[in-house]
Protein backbone atom coordinates (compact mmCIF):
# COMPACT_ATOMS: atom_id res chain seq x y z
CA UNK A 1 107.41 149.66 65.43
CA UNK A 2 109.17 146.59 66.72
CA UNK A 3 107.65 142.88 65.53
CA UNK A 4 108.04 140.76 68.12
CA UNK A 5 107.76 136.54 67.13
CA UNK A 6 106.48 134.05 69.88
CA UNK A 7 108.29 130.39 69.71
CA UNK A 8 105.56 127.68 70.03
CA UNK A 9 107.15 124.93 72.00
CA UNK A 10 105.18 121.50 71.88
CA UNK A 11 105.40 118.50 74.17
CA UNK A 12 105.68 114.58 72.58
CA UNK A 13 104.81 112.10 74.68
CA UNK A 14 106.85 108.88 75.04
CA UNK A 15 106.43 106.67 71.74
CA UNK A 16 106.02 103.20 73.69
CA UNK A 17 102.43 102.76 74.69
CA UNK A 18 102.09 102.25 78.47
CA UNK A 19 100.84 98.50 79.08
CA UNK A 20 97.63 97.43 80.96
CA UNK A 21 96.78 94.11 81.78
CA UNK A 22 93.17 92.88 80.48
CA UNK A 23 91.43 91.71 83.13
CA UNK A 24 88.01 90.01 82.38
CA UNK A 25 85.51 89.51 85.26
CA UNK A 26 83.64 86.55 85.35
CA UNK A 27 80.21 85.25 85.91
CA UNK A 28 80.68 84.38 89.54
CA UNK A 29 82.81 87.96 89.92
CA UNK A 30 80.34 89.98 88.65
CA UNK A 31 77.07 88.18 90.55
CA UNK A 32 78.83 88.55 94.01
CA UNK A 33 79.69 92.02 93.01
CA UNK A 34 76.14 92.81 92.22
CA UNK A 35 74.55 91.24 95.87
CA UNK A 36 77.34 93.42 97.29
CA UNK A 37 75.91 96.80 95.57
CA UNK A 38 72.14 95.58 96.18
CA UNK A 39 73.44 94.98 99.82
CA UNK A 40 75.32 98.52 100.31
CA UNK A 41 72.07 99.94 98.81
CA UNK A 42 70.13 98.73 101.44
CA UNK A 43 72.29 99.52 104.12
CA UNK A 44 71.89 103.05 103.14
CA UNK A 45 68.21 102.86 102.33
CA UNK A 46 68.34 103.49 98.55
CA UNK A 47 66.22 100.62 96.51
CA UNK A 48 68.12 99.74 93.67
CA UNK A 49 65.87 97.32 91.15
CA UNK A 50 67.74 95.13 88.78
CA UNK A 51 69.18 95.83 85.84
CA UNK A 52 69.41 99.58 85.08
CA UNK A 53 69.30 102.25 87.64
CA UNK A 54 69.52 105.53 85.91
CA UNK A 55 67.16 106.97 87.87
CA UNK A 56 69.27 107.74 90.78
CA UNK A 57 70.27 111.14 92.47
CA UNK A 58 74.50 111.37 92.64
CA UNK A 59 73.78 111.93 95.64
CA UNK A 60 71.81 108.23 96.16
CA UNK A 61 74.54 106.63 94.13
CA UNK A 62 77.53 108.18 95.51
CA UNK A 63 76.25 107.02 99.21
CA UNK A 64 76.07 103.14 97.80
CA UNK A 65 80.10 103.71 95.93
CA UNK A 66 80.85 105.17 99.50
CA UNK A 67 79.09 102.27 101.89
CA UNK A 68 81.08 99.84 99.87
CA UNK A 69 84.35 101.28 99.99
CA UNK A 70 83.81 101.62 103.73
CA UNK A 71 82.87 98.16 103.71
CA UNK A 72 85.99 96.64 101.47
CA UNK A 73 87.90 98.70 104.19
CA UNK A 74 86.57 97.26 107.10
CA UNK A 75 86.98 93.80 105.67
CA UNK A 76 90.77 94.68 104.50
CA UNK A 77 91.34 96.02 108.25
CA UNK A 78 90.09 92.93 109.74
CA UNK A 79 91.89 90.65 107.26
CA UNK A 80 94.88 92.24 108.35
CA UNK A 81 94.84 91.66 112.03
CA UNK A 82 95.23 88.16 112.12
């Protein structure tokens, strides 16, 4: 019988750590995004309450992410033509 060997080859990843700036949100930034989310929410008829909303269906919460993406692109497009 022939023993055959396998070679084990292993990948390193670069040593320097891959910078990311720390961006903080503030106060204002974080109220205006949450009337944005409460206002998404009612566009598509979901009734979000403040606070924590674990209670949602992906489904429920995926259709708010998606009505304000559609809305930041709207805004971008129309920024854009002037």
């Amino acid at each position: 019988m022939k023993k055959t060997t396998t070679t084990k080859t292993t990948t390193t990843r670069s040593s320097q750590p891959k910078s990311t700036p720390s961006v903080q949100p503030t106060a204002q930034g974080r109220d205006t995004l949450e009337r944005f989310k409460m206002e998404a929410a009612s566009e598509v008829g979901v009734q979000l309450k403040n606070g924590y909303n674990g209670n949602l269906t992906s489904k429920q919460a995926g259709a708010i992410g998606g009505q304000m993406v559609k809305k930041m692109i709207d805004s971008y497009k129309k920024g854009n033509k002037s």
